[in-house]
Protein backbone atom coordinates (compact mmCIF):
# COMPACT_ATOMS: atom_id res chain seq x y z
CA UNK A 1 188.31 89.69 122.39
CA UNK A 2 187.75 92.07 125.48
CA UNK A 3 188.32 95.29 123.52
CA UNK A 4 185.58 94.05 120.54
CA UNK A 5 183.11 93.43 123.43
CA UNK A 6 183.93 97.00 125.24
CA UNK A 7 183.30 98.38 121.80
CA UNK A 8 179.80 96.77 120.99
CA UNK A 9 178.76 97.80 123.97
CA UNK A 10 179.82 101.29 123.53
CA UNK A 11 177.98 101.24 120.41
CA UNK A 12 174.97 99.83 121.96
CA UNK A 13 174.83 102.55 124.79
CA UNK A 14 175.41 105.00 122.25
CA UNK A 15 172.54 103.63 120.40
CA UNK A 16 170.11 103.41 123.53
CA UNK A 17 171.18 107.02 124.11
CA UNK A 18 170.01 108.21 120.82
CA UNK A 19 166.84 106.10 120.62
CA UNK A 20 165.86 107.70 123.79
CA UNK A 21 166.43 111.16 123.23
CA UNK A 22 164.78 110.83 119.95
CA UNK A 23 161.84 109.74 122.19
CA UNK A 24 161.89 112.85 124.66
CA UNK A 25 162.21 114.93 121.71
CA UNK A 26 158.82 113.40 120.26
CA UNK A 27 157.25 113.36 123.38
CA UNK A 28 158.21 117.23 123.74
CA UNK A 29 157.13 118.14 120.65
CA UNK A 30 153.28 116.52 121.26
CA UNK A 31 152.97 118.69 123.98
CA UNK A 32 152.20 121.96 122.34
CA UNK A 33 149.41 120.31 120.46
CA UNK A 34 147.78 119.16 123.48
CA UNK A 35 147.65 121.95 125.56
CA UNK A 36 146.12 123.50 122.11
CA UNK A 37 143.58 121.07 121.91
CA UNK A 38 142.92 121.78 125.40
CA UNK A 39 142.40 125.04 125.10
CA UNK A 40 140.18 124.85 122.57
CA UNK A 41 138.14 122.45 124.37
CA UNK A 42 138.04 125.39 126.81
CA UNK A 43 137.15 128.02 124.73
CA UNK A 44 134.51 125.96 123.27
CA UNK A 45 132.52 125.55 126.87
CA UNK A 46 132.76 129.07 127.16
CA UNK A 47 131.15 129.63 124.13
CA UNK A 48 128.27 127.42 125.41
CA UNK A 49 127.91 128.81 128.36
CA UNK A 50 127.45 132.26 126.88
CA UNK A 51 124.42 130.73 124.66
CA UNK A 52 123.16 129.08 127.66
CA UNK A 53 123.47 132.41 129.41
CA UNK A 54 121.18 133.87 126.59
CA UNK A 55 118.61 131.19 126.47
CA UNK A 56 118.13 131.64 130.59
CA UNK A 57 118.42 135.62 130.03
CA UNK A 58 115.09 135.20 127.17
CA UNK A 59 113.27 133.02 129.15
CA UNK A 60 113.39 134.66 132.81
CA UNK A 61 112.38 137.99 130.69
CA UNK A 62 109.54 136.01 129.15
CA UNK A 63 108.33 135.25 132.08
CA UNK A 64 108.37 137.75 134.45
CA UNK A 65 107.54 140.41 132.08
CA UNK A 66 104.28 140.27 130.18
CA UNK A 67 105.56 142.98 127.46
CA UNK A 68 108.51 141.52 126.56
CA UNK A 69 109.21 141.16 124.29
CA UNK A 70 107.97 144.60 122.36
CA UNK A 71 106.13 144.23 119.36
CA UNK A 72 108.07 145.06 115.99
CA UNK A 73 108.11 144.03 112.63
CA UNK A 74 107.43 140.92 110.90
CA UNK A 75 103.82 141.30 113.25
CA UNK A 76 105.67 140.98 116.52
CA UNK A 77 106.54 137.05 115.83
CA UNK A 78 110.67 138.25 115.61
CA UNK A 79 112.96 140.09 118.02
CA UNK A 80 116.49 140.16 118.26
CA UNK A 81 118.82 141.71 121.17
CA UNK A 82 122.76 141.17 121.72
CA UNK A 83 123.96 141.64 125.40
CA UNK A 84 127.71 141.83 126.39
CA UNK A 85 128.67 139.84 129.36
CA UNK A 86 131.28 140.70 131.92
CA UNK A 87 133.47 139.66 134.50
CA UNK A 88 131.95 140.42 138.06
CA UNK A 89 132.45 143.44 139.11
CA UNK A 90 132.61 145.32 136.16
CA UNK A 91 135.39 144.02 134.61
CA UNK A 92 136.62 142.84 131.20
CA UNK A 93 134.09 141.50 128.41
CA UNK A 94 133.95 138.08 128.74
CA UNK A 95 131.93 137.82 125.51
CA UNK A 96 128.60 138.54 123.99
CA UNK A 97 125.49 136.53 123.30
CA UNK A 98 122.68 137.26 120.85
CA UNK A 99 119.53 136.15 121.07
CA UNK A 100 116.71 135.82 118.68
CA UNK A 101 112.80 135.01 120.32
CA UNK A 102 110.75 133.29 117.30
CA UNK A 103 106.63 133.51 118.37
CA UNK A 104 105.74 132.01 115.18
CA UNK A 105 104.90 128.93 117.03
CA UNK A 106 103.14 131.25 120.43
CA UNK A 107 99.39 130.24 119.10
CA UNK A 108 97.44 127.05 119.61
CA UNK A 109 97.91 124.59 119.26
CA UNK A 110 101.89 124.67 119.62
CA UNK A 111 102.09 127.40 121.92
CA UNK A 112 105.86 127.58 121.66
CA UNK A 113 108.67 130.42 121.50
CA UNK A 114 111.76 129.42 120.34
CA UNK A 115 114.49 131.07 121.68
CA UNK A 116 117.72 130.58 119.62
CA UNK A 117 121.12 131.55 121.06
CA UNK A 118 124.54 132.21 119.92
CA UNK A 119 127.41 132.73 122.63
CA UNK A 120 130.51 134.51 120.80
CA UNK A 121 133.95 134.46 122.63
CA UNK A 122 137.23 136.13 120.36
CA UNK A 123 140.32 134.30 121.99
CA UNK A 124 144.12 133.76 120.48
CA UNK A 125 141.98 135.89 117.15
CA UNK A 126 139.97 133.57 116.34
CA UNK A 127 135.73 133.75 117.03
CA UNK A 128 134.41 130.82 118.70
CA UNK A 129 130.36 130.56 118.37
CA UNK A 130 128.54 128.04 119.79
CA UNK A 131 124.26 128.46 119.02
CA UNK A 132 121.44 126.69 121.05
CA UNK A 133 117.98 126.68 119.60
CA UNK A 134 115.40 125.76 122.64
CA UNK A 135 111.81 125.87 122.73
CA UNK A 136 109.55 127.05 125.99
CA UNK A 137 105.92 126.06 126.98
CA UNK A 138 103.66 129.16 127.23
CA UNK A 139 100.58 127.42 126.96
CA UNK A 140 99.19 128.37 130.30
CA UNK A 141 97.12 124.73 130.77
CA UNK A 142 98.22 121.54 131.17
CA UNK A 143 98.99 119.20 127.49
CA UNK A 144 98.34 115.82 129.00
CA UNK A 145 94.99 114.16 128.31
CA UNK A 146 92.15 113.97 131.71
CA UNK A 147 94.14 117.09 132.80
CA UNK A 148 93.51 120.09 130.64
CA UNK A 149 91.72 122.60 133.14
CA UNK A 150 94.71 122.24 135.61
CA UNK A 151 97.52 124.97 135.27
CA UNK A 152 100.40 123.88 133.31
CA UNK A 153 103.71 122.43 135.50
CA UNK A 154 106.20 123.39 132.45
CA UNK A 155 104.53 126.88 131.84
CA UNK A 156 107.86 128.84 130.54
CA UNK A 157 110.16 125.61 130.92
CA UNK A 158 112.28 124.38 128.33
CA UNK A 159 110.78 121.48 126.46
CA UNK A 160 113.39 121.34 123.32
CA UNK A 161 117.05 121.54 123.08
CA UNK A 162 119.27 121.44 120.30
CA UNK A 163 123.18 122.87 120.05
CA UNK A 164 125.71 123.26 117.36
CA UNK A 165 129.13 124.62 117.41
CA UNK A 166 130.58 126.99 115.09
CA UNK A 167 134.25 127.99 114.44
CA UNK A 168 135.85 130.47 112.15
């Protein structure tokens, strides 16, 4: 009776054993695909922060220079510029943003530029694009009603965001 007992519970350890490694080995292999999806999540930010970079970069030059930017085609309301962005110092290319300034909207009654802005980041091969379309105030007086000969508080803020992400 002893040696059938010794042997069930022989086969039971054995059994625990097995059930647990199979486990581990589940748990191990789950790994991989988090720290991907991680990464990813990573990359992504990045991406956004390179459109955000772009957005800031259009509207500082809006507003502190009054011929920017320089009139082209399509009767000035267009203009397009990329700009590389670095680690400090001179270092490697982070990524790139481009930037596209739409003055379609610049006359009253809107008196809006839209600034749209894609950050692009190339990591593990693959592109990762992330665009932001905002819109700044240049009307130069104030929108609300009782206060339209005061100067305008948002005069080149951002009054409209809108983001979308992009991977190929």
């Amino acid at each position: 009776m002893r040696a059938r007992r010794r042997g069930f519970l022989l086969v039971l350890a054995l059994f625990m054993v097995t059930f647990i490694s199979v486990l581990a080995l589940a748990f191990l292999g789950s790994a991989p695909l988090g720290y991907r999806t991680a990464l990813s999540g990573t990359f992504e930010q990045q991406s956004r922060w390179l459109a955000q970079a772009g957005i800031e970069d259009a509207r500082l030059k809006l507003e502190r220079d009054p011929l920017f930017p320089p009139p082209e085609g399509d009767e000035g309301k267009f203009y397009s510029y990329s700009e590389e962005v670095r680690e400090l110092g001179g270092g490697a290319t982070v990524g790139t943003f481009d930037v596209v300034i739409d003055q379609s909207c610049a006359e009253a009654p809107y008196a809006l530029v839209r600034i749209i802005s894609t950050g692009r980041l190339v990591r593990q091969g693959a592109e990762i694009r992330k665009t932001i379309c905002a819109e700044i105030d240049i009307n130069a007086k104030d929108r609300r009603a009782g206060h339209e000969s005061e100067d305008n508080p948002n005069l080149f803020r951002i009054v409209n965001w809108n983001e979308e992400v992009e991977q190929q």
